[in-house]
C-alpha atoms as a PDB file:
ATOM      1  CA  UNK A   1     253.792  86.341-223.322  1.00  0.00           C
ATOM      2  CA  UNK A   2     253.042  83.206-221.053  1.00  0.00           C
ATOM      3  CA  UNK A   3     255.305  84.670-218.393  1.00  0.00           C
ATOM      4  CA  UNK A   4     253.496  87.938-218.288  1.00  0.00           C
ATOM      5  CA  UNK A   5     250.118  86.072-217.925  1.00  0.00           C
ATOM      6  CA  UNK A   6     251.482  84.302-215.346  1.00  0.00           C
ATOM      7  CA  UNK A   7     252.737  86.957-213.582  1.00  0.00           C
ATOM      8  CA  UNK A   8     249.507  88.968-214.300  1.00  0.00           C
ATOM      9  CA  UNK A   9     246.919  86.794-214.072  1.00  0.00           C
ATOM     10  CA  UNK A  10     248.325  83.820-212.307  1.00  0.00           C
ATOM     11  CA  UNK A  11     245.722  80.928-211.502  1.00  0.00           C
ATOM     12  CA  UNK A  12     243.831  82.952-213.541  1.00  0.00           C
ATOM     13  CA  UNK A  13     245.226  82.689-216.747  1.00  0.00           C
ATOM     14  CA  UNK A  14     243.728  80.360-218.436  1.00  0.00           C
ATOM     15  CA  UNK A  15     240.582  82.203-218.317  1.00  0.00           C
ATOM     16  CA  UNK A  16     242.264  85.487-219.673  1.00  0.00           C
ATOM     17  CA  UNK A  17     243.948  83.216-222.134  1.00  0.00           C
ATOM     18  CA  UNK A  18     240.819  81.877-223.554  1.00  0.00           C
ATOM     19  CA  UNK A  19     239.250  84.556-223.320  1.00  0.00           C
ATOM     20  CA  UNK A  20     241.693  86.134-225.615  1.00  0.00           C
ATOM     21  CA  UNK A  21     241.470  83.522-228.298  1.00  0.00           C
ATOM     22  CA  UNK A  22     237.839  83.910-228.267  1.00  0.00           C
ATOM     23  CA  UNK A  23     237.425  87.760-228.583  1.00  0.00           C
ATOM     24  CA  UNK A  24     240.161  87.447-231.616  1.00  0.00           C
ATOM     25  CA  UNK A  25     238.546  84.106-233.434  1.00  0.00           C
ATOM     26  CA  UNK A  26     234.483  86.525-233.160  1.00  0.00           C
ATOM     27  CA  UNK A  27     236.251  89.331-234.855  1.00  0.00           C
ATOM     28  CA  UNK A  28     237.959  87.279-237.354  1.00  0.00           C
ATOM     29  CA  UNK A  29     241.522  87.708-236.518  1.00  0.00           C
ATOM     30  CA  UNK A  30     242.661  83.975-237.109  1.00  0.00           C
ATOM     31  CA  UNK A  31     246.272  84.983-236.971  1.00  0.00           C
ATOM     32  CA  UNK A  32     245.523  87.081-233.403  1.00  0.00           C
ATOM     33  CA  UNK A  33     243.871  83.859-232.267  1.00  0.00           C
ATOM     34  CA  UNK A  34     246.838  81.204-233.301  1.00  0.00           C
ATOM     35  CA  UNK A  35     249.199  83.379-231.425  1.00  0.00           C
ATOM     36  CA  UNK A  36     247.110  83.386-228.224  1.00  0.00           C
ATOM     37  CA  UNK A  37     246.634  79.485-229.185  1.00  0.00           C
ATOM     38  CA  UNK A  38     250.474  79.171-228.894  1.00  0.00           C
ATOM     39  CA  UNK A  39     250.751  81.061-226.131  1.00  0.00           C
ATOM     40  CA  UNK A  40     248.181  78.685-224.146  1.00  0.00           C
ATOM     41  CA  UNK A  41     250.837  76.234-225.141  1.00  0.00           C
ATOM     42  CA  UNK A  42     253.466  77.993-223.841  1.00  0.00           C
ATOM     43  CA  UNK A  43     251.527  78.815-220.202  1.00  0.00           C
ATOM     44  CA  UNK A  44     250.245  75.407-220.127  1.00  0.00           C
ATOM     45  CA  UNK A  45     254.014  74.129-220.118  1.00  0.00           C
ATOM     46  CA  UNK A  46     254.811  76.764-217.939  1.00  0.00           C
ATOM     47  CA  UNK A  47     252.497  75.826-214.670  1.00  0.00           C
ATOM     48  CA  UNK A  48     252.849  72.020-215.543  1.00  0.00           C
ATOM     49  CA  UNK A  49     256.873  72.775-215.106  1.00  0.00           C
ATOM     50  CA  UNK A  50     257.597  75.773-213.133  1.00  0.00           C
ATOM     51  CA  UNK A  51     261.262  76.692-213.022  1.00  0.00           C
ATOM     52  CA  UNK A  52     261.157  79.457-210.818  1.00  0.00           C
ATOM     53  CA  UNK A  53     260.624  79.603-207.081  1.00  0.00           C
ATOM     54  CA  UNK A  54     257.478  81.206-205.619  1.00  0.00           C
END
């Protein structure tokens, strides 16, 4: 999932991303919103270590 936001979104994902989290965590979908929290992980690691060539 971090991969397509990348690829999506690029230098923009961090705003889709949290944006995500907080349209999940207002309609009370915890769950939804841990996911999206993991996957902020994931594209945080992802554009601090970039493994492919742009």
């Amino acid at each position: 999932m971090a991969l397509w936001v990348e690829k999506h979104h690029g230098d923009a994902g961090h705003e889709f991303i949290a944006s995500k989290i907080d349209q999940l965590t207002r309609a009370g979908e915890q769950d939804g919103a841990k996911l999206w929290q993991d996957v902020a992980h994931r594209y945080e690691q992802l554009v601090e270590h970039p493994s492919h060539s742009s």
